[in-house]
PDB file of N, CA and C in Angstrom:
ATOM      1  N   UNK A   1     144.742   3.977  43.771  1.00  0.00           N
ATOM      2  CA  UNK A   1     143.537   4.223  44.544  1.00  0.00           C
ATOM      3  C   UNK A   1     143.013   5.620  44.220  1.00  0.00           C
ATOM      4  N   UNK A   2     141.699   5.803  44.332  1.00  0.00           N
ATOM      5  CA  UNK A   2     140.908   6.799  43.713  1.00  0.00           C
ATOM      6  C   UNK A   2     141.055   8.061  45.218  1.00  0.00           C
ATOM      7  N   UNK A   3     141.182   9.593  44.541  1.00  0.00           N
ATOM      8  CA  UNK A   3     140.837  10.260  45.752  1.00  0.00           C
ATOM      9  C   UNK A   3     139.781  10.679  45.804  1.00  0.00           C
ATOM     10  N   UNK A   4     138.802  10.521  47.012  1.00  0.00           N
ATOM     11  CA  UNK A   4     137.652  11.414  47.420  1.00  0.00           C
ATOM     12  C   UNK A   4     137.901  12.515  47.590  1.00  0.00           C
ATOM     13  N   UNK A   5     137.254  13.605  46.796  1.00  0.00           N
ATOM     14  CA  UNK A   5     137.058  15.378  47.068  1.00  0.00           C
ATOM     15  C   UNK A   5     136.710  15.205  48.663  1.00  0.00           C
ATOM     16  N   UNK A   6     136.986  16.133  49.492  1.00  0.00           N
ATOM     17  CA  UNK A   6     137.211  16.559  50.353  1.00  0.00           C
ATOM     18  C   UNK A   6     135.471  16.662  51.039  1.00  0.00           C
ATOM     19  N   UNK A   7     134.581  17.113  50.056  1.00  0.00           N
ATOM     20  CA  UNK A   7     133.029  17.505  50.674  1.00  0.00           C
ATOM     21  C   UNK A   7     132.244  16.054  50.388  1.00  0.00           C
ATOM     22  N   UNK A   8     133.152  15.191  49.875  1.00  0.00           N
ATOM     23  CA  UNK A   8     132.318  14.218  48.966  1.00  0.00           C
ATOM     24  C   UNK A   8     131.887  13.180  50.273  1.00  0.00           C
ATOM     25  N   UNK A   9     132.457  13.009  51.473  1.00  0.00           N
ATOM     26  CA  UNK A   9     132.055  12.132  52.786  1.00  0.00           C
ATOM     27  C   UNK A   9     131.299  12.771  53.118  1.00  0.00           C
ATOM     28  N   UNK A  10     130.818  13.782  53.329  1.00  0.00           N
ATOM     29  CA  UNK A  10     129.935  14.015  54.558  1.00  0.00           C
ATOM     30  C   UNK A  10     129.107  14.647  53.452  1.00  0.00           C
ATOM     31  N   UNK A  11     128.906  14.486  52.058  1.00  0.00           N
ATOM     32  CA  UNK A  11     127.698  14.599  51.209  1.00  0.00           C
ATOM     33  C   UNK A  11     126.638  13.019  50.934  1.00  0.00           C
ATOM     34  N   UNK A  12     128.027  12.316  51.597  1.00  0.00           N
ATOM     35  CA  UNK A  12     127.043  10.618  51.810  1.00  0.00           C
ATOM     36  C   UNK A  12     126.639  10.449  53.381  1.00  0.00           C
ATOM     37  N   UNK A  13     127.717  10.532  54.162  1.00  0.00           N
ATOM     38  CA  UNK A  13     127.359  10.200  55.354  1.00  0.00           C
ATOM     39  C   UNK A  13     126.498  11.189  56.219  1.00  0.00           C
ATOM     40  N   UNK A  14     126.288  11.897  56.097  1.00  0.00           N
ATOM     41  CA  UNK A  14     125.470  12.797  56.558  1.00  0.00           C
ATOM     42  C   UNK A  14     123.607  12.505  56.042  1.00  0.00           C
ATOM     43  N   UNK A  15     123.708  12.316  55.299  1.00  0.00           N
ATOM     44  CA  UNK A  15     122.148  11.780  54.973  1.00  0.00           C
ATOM     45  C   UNK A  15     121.972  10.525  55.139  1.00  0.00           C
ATOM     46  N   UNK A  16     123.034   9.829  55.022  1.00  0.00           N
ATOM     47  CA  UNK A  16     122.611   8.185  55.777  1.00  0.00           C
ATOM     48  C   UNK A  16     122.263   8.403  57.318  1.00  0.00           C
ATOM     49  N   UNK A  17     123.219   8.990  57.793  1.00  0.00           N
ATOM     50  CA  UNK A  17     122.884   9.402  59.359  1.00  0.00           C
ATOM     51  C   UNK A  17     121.919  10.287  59.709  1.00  0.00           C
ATOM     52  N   UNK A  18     120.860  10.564  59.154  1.00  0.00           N
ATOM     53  CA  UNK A  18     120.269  11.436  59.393  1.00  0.00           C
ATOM     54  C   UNK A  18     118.639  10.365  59.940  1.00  0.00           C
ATOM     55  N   UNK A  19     118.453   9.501  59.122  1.00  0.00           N
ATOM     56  CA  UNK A  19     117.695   8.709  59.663  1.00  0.00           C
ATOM     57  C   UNK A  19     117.843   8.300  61.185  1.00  0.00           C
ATOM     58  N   UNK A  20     118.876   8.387  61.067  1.00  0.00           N
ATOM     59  CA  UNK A  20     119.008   7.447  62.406  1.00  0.00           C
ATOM     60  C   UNK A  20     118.716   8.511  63.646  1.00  0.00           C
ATOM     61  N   UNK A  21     119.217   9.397  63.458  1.00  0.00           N
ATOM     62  CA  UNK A  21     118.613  11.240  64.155  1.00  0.00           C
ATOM     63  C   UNK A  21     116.947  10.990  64.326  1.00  0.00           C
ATOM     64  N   UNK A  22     116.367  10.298  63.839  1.00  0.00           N
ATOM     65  CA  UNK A  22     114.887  10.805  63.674  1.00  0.00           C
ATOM     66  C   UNK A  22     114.485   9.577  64.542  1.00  0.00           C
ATOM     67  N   UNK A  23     115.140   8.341  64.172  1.00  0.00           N
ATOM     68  CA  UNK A  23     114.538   6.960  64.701  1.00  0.00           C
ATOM     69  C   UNK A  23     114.925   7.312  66.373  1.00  0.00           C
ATOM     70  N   UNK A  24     116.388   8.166  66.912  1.00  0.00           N
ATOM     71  CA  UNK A  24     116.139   8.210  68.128  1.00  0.00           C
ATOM     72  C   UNK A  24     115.547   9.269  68.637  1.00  0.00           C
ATOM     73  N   UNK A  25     115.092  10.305  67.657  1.00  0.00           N
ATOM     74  CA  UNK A  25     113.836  11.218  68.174  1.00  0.00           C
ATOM     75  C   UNK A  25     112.661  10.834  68.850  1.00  0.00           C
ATOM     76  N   UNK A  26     111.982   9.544  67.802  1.00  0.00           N
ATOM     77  CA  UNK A  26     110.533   8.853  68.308  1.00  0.00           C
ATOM     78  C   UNK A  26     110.960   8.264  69.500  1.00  0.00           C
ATOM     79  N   UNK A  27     112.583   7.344  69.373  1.00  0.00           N
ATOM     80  CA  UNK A  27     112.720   6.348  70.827  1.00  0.00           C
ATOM     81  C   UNK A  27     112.916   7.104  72.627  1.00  0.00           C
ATOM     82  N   UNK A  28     113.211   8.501  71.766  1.00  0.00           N
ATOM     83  CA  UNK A  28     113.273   9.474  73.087  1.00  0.00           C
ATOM     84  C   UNK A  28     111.802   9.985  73.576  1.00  0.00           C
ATOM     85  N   UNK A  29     110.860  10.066  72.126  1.00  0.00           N
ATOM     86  CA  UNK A  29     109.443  10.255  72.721  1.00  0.00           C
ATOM     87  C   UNK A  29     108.649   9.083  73.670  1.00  0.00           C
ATOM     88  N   UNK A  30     109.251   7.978  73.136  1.00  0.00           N
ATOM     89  CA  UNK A  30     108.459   7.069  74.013  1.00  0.00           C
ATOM     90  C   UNK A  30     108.953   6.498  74.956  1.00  0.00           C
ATOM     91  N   UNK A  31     110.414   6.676  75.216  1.00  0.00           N
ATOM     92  CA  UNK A  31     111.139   6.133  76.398  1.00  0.00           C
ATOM     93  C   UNK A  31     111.373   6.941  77.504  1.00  0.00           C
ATOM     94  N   UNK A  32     111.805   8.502  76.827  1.00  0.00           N
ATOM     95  CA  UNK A  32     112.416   9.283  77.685  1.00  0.00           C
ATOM     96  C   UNK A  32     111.379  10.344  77.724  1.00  0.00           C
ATOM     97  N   UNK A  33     112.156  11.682  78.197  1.00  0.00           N
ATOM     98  CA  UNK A  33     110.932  12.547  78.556  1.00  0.00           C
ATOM     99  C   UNK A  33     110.742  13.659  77.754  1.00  0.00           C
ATOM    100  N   UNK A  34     109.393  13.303  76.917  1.00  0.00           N
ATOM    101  CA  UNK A  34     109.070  13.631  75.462  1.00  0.00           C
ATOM    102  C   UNK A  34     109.269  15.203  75.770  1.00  0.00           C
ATOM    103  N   UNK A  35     108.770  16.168  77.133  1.00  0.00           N
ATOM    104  CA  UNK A  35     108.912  17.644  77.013  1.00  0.00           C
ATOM    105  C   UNK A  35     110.437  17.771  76.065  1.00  0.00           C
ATOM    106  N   UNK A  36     111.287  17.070  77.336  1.00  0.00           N
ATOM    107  CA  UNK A  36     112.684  17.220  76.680  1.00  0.00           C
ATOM    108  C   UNK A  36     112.770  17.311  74.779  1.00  0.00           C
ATOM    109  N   UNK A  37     113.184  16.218  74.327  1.00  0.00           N
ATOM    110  CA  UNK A  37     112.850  15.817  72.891  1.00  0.00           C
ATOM    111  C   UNK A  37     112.463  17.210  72.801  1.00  0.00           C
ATOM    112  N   UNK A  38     111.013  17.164  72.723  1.00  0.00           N
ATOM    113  CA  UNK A  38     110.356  17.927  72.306  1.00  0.00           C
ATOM    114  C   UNK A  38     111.549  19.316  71.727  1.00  0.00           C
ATOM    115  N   UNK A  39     111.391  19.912  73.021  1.00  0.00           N
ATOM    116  CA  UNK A  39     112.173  21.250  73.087  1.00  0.00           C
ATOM    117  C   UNK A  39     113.648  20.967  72.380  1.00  0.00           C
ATOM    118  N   UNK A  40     114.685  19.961  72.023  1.00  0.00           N
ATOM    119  CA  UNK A  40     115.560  19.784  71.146  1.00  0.00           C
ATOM    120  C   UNK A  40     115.122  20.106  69.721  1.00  0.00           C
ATOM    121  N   UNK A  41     114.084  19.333  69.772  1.00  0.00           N
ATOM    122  CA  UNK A  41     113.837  19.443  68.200  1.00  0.00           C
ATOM    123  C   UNK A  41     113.447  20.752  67.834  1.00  0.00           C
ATOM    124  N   UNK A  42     112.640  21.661  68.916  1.00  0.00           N
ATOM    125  CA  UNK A  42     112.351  22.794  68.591  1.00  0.00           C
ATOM    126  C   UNK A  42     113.595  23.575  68.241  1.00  0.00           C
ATOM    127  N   UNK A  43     114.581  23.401  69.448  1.00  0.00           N
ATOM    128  CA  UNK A  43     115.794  24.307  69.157  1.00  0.00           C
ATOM    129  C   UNK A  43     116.344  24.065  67.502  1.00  0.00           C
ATOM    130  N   UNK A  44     116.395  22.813  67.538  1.00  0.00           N
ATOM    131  CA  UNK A  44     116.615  22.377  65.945  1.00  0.00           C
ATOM    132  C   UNK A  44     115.882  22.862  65.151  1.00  0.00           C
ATOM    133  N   UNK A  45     114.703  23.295  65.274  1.00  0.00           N
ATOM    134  CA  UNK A  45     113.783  23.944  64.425  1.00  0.00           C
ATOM    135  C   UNK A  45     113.881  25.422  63.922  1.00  0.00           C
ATOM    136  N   UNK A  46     114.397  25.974  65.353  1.00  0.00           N
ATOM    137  CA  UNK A  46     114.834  27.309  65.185  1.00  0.00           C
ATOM    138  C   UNK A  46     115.987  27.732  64.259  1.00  0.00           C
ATOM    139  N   UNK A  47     117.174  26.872  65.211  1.00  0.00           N
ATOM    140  CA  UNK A  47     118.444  27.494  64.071  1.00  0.00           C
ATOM    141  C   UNK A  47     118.554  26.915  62.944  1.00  0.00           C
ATOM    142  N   UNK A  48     117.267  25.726  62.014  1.00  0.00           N
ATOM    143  CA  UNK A  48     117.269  25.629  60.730  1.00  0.00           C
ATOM    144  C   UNK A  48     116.252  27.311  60.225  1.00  0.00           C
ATOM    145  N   UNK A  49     115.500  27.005  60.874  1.00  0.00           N
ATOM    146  CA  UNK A  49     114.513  28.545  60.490  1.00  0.00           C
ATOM    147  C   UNK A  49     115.549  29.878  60.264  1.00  0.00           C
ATOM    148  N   UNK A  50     116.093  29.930  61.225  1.00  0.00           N
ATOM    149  CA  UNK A  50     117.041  31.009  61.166  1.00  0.00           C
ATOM    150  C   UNK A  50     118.213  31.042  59.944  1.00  0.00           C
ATOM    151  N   UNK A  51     118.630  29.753  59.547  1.00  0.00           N
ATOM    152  CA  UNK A  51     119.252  29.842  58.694  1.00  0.00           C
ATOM    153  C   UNK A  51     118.685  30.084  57.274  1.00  0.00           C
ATOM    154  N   UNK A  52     117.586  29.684  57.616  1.00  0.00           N
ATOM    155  CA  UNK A  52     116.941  29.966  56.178  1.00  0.00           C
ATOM    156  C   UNK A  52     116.065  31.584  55.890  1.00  0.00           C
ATOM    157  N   UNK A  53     116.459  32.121  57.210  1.00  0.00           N
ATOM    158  CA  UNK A  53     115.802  33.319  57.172  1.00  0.00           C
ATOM    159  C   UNK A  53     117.060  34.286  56.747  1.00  0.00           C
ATOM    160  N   UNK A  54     117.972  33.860  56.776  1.00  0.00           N
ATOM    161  CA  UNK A  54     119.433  34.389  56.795  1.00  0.00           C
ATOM    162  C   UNK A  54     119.389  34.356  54.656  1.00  0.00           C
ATOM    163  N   UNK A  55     119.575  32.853  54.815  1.00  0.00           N
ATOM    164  CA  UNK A  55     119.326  32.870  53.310  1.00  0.00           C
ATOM    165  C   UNK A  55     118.780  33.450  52.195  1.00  0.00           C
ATOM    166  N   UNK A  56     117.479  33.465  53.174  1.00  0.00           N
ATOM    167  CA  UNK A  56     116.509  34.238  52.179  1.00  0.00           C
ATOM    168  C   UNK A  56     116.500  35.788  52.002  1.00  0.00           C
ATOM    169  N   UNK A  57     117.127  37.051  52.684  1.00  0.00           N
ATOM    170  CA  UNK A  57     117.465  37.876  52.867  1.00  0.00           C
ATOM    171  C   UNK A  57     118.902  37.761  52.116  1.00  0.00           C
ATOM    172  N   UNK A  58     119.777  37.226  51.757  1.00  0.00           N
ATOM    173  CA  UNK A  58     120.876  36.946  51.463  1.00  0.00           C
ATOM    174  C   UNK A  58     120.177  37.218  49.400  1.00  0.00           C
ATOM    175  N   UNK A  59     119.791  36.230  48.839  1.00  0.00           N
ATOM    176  CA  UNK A  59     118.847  35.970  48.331  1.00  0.00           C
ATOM    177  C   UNK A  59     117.867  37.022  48.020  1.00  0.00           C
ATOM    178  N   UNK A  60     117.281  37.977  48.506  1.00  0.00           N
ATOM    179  CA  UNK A  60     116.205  39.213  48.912  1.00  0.00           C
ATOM    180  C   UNK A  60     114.442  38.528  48.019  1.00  0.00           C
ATOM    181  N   UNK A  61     114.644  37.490  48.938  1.00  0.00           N
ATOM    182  CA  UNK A  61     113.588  36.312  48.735  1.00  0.00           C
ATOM    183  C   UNK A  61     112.342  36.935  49.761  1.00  0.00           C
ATOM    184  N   UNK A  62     110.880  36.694  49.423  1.00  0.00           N
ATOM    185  CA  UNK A  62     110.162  36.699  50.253  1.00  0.00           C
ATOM    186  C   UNK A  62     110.327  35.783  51.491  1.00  0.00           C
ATOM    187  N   UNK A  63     110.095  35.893  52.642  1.00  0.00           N
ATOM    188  CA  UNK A  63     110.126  34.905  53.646  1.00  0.00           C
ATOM    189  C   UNK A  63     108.802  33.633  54.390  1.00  0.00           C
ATOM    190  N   UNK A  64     107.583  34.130  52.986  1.00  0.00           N
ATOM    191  CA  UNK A  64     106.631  33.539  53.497  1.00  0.00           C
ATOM    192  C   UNK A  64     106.895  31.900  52.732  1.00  0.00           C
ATOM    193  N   UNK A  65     107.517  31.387  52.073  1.00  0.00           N
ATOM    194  CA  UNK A  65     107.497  29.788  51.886  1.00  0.00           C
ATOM    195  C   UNK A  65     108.335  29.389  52.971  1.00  0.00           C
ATOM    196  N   UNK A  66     109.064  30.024  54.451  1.00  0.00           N
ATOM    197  CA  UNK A  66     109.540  29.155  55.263  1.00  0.00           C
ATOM    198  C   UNK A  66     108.539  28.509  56.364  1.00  0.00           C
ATOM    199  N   UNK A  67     107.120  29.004  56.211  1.00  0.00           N
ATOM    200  CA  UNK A  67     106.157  28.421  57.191  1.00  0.00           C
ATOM    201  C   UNK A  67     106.059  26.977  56.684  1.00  0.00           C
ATOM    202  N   UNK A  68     106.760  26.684  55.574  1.00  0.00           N
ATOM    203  CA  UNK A  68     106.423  25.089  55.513  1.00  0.00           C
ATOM    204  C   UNK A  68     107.563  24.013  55.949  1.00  0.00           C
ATOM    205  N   UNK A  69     108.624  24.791  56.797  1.00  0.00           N
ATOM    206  CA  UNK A  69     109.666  24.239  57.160  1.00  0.00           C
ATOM    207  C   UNK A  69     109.620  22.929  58.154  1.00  0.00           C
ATOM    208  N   UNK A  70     108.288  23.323  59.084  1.00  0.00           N
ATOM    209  CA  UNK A  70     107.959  22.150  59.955  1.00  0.00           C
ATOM    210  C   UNK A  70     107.578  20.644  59.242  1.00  0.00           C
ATOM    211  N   UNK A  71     107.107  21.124  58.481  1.00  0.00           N
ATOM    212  CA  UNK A  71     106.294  20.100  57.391  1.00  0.00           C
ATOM    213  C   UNK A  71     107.449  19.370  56.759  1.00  0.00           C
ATOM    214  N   UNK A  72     108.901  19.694  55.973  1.00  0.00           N
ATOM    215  CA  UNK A  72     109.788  19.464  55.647  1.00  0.00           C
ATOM    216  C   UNK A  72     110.107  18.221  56.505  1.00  0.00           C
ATOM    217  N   UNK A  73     110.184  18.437  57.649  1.00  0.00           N
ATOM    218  CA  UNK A  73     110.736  17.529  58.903  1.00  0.00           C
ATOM    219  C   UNK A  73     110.669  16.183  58.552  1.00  0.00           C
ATOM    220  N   UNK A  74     108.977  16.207  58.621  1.00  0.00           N
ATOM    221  CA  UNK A  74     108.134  14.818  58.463  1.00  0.00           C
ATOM    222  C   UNK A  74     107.547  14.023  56.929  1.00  0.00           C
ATOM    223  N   UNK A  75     107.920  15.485  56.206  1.00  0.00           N
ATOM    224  CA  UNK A  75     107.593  14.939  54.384  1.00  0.00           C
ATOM    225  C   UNK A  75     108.709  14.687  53.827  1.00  0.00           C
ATOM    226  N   UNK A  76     109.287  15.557  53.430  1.00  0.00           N
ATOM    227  CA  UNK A  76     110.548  15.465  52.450  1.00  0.00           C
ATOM    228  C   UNK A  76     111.566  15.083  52.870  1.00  0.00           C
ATOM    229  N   UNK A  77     111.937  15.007  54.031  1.00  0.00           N
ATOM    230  CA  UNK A  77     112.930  14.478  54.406  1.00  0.00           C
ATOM    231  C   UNK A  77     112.988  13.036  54.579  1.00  0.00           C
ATOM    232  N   UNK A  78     111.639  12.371  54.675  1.00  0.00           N
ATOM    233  CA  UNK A  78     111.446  10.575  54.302  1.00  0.00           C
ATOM    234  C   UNK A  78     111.728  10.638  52.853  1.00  0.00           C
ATOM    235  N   UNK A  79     110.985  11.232  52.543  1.00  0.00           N
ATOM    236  CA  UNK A  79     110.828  11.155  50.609  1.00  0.00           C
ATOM    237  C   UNK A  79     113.385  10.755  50.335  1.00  0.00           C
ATOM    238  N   UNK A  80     114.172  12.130  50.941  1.00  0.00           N
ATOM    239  CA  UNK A  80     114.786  11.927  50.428  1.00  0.00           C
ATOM    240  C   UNK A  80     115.714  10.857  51.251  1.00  0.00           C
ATOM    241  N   UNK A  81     115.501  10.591  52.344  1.00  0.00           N
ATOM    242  CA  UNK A  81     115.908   9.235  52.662  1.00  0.00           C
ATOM    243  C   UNK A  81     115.555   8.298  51.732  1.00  0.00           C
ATOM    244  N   UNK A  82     114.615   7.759  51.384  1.00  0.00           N
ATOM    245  CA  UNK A  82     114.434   6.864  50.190  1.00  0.00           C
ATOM    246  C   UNK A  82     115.769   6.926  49.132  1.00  0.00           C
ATOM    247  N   UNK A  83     115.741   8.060  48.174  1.00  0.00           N
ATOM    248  CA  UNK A  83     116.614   8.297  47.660  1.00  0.00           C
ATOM    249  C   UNK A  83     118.290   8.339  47.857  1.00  0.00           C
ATOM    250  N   UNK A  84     118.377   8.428  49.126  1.00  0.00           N
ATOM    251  CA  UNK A  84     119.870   8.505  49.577  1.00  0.00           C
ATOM    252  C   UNK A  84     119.933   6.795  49.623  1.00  0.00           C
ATOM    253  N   UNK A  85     119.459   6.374  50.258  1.00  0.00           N
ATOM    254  CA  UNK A  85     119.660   4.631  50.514  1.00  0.00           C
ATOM    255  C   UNK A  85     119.233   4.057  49.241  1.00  0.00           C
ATOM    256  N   UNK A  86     118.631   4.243  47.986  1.00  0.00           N
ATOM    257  CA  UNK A  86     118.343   4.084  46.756  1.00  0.00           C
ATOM    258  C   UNK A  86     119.370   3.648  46.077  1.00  0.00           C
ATOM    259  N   UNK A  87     120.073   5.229  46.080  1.00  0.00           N
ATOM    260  CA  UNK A  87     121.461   5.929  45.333  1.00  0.00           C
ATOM    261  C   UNK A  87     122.843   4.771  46.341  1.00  0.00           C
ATOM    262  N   UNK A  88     122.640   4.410  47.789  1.00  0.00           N
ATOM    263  CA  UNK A  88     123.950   4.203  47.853  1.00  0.00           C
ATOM    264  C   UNK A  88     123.746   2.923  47.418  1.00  0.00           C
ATOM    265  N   UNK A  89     122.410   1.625  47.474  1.00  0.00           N
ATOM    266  CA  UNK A  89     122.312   0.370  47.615  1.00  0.00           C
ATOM    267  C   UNK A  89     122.812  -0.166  46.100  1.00  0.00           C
ATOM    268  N   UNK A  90     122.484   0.830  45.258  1.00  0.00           N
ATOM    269  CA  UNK A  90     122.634   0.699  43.946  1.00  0.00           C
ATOM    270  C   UNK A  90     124.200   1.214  43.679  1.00  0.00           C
ATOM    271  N   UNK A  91     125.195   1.954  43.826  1.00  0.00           N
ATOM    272  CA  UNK A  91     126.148   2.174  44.105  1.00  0.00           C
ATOM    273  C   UNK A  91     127.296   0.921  44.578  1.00  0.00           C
ATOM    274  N   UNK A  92     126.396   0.418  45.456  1.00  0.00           N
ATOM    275  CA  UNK A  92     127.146  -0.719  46.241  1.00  0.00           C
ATOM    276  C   UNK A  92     127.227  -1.898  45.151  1.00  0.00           C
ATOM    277  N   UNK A  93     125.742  -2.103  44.466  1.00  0.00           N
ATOM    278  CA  UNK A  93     125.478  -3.088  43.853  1.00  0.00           C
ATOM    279  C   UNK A  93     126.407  -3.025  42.171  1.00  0.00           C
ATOM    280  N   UNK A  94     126.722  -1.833  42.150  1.00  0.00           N
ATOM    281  CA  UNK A  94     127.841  -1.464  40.958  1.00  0.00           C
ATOM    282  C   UNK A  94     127.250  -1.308  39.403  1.00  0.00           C
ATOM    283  N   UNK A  95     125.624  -0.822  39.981  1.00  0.00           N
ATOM    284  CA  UNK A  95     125.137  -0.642  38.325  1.00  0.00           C
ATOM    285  C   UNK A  95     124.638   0.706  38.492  1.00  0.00           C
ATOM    286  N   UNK A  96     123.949   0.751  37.491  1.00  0.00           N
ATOM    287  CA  UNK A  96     123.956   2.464  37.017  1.00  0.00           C
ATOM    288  C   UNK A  96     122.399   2.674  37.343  1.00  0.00           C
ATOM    289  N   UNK A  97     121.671   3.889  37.768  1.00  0.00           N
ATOM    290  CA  UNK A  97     120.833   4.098  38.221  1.00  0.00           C
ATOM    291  C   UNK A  97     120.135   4.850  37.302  1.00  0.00           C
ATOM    292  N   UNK A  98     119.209   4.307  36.352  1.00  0.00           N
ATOM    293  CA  UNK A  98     119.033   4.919  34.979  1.00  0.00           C
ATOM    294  C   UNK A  98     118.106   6.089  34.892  1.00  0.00           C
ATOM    295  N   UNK A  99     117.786   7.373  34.573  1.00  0.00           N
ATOM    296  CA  UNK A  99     116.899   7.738  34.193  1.00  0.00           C
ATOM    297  C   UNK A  99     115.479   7.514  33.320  1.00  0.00           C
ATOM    298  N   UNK A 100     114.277   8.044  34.334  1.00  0.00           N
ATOM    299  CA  UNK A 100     112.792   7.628  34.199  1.00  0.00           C
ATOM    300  C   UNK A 100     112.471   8.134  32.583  1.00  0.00           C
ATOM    301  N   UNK A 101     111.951   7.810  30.852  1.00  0.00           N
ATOM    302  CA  UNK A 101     112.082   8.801  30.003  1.00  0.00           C
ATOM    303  C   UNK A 101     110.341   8.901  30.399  1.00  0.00           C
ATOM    304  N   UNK A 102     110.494  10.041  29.960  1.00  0.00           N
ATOM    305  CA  UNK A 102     109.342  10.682  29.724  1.00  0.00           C
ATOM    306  C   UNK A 102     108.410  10.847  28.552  1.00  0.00           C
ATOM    307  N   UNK A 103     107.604  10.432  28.302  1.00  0.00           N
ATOM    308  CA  UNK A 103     106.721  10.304  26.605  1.00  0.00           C
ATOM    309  C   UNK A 103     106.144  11.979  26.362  1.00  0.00           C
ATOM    310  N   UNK A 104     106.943  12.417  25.140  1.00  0.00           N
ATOM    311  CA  UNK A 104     106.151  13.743  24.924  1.00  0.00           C
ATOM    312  C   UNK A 104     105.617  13.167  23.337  1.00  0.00           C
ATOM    313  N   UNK A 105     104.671  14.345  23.952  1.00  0.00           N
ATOM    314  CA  UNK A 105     103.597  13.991  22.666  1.00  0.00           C
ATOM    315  C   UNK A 105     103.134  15.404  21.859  1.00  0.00           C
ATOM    316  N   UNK A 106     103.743  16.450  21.927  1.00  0.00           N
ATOM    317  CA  UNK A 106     103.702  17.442  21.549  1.00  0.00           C
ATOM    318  C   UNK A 106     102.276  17.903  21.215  1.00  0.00           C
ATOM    319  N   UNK A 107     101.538  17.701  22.134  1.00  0.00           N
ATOM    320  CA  UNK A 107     100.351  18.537  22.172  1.00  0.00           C
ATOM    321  C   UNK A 107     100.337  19.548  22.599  1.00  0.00           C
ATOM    322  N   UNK A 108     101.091  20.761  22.985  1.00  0.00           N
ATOM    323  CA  UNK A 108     100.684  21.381  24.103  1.00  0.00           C
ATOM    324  C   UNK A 108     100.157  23.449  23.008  1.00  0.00           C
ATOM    325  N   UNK A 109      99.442  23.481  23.703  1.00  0.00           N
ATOM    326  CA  UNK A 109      99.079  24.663  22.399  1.00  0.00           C
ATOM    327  C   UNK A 109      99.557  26.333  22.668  1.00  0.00           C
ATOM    328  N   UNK A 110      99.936  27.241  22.284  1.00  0.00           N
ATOM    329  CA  UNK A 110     100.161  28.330  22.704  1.00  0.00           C
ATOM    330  C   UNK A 110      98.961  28.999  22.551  1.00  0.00           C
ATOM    331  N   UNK A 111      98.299  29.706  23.522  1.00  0.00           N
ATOM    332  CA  UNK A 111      96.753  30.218  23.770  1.00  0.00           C
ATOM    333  C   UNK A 111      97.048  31.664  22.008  1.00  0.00           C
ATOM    334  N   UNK A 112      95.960  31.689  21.746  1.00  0.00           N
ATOM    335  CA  UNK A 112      95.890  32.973  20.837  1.00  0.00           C
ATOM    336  C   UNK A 112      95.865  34.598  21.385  1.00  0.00           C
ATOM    337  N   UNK A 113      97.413  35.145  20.772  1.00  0.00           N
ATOM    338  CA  UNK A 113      97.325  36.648  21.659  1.00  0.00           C
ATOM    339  C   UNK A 113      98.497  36.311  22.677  1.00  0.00           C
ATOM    340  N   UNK A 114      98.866  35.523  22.725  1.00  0.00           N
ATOM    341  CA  UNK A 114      99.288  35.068  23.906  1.00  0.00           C
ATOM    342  C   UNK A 114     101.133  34.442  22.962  1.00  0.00           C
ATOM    343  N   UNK A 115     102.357  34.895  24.092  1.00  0.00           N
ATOM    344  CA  UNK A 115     103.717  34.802  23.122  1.00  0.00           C
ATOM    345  C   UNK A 115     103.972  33.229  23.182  1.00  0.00           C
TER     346      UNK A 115
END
């Protein structure tokens, strides 16, 4: 029997479960009492902000690309759900998940004056 690395569970299960975090976010907006919700998610909002403010100082990163952190919530984080349930369905199914190729056509020009 094969061993799993130690980070390798909760690098799957953690993004499968993460959907499900969001589906009872909306069911708490419409069942329960949305102030509540609300203010969770904010707190959640904060100590991701904070961590990334930590980071970015860590890093000695500007701190103005974390204003798009809210946005993250509701964009990219569907986008990589897709991909996590993609990666495991195909996993399950026991074939290989191929890379997209890309057509180059070697047009691309170096301006004059320019390295």
């Amino acid at each position: 029997m094969r061993r799993v690395p130690p980070g390798a569970r909760q690098q799957v299960l953690l993004p499968l479960l993460a959907p499900v975090v969001d589906v009872f976010a909306v069911y708490g907006l419409v069942f329960l009492d949305p102030a509540r919700v609300l203010g969770l998610w904010a707190a959640f909002l904060a100590v991701q902000l904070a961590m990334g403010v930590y980071a970015f100082r860590l890093d000695r990163e500007r701190l103005g690309p974390l204003w798009s952190l809210p946005l993250q919530q509701f964009v990219y984080r569907q986008l990589m759900y897709l991909v996590v349930i993609q990666s495991v369905f195909t996993a399950l199914a026991g074939t290989r998940l191929r890379w997209q190729r890309m057509q180059r056509y070697g047009s691309l020009r170096v301006p004059a004056g320019g390295r």
